[in-house]
Protein backbone atom coordinates (compact mmCIF):
# COMPACT_ATOMS: atom_id res chain seq x y z
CA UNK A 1 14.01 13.26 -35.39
CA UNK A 2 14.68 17.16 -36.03
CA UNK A 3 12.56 18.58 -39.05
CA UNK A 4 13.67 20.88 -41.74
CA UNK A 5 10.87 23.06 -40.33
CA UNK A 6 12.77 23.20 -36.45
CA UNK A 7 15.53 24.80 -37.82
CA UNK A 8 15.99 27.97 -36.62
CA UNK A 9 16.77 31.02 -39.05
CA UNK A 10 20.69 31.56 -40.31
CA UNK A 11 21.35 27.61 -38.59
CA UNK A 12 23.24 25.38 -40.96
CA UNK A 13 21.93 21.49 -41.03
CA UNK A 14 22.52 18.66 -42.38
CA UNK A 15 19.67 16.44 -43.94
CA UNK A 16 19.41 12.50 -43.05
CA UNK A 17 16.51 11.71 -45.18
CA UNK A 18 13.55 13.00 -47.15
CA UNK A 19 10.08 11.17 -46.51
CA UNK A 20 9.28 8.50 -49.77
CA UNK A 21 5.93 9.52 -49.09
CA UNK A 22 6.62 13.66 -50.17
CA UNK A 23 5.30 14.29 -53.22
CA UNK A 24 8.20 16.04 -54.11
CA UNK A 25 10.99 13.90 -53.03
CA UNK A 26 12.02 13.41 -57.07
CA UNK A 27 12.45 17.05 -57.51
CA UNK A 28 14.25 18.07 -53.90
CA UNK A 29 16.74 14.72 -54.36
CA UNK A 30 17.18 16.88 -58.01
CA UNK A 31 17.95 20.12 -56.41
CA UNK A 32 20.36 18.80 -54.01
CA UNK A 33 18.50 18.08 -51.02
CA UNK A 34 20.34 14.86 -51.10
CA UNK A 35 22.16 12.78 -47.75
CA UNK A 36 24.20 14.85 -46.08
CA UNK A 37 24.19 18.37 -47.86
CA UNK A 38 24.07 21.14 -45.76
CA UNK A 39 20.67 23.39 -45.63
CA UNK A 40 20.36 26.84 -44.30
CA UNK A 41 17.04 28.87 -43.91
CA UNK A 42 17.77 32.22 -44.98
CA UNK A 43 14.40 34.04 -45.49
CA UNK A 44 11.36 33.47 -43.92
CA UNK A 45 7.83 34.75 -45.32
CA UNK A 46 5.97 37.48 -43.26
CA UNK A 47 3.34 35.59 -42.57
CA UNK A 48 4.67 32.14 -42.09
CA UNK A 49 4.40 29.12 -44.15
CA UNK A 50 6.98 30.03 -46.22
CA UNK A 51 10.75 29.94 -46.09
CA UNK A 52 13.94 30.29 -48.46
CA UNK A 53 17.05 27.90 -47.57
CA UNK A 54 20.04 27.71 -49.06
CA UNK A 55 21.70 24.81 -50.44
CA UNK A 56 24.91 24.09 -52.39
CA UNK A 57 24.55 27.17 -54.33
CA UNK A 58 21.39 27.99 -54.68
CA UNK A 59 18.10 29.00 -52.50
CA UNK A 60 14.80 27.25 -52.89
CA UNK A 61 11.50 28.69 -51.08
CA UNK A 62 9.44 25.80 -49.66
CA UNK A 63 6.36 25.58 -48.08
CA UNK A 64 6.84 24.50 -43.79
CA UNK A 65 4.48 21.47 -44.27
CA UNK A 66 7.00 19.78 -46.69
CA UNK A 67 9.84 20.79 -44.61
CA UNK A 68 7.85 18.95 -41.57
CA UNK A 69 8.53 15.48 -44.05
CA UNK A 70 12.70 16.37 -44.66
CA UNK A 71 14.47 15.09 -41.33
CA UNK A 72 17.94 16.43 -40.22
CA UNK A 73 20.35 14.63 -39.02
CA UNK A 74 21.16 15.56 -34.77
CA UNK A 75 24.47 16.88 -33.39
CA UNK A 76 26.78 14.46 -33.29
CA UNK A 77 24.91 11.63 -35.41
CA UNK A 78 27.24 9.33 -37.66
CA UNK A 79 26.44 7.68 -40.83
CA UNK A 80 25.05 4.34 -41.11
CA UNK A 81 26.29 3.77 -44.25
């Protein structure tokens, strides 16, 4: 499954499911990184690491090893639910 993290730059996804095991699942599911919301990476730091995504209305820098634990959903992938 496609990571936050693959996403290239200015590429609009759509997340399937944050890892329980992420420290900071509580505050992402709280900031709208929630089922199906669309994500965009917008910035990215000089030096790697770091990048700023976009989501509902607001941007939110994270750090690439947490994004490695938020999965995206693939083309073309239905809900379960």
């Amino acid at each position: 499954m496609k990571s936050l993290s693959d996403l290239p730059m200015h590429e609009i996804g759509h997340i399937a499911e944050i890892d329980k095991n992420l420290k900071l699942r509580r505050r992402l599911l709280d900031l709208g990184f929630v089922k199906n919301e669309s994500v965009e990476p917008i910035l990215q730091s000089p030096f790697g690491g770091m990048r700023v995504y976009r989501i509902k209305k607001g941007k939110i820098a994270l750090r690439d090893k947490d994004c490695k634990r938020i999965y995206l959903k693939e083309e073309g992938e239905k809900d379960a639910d």
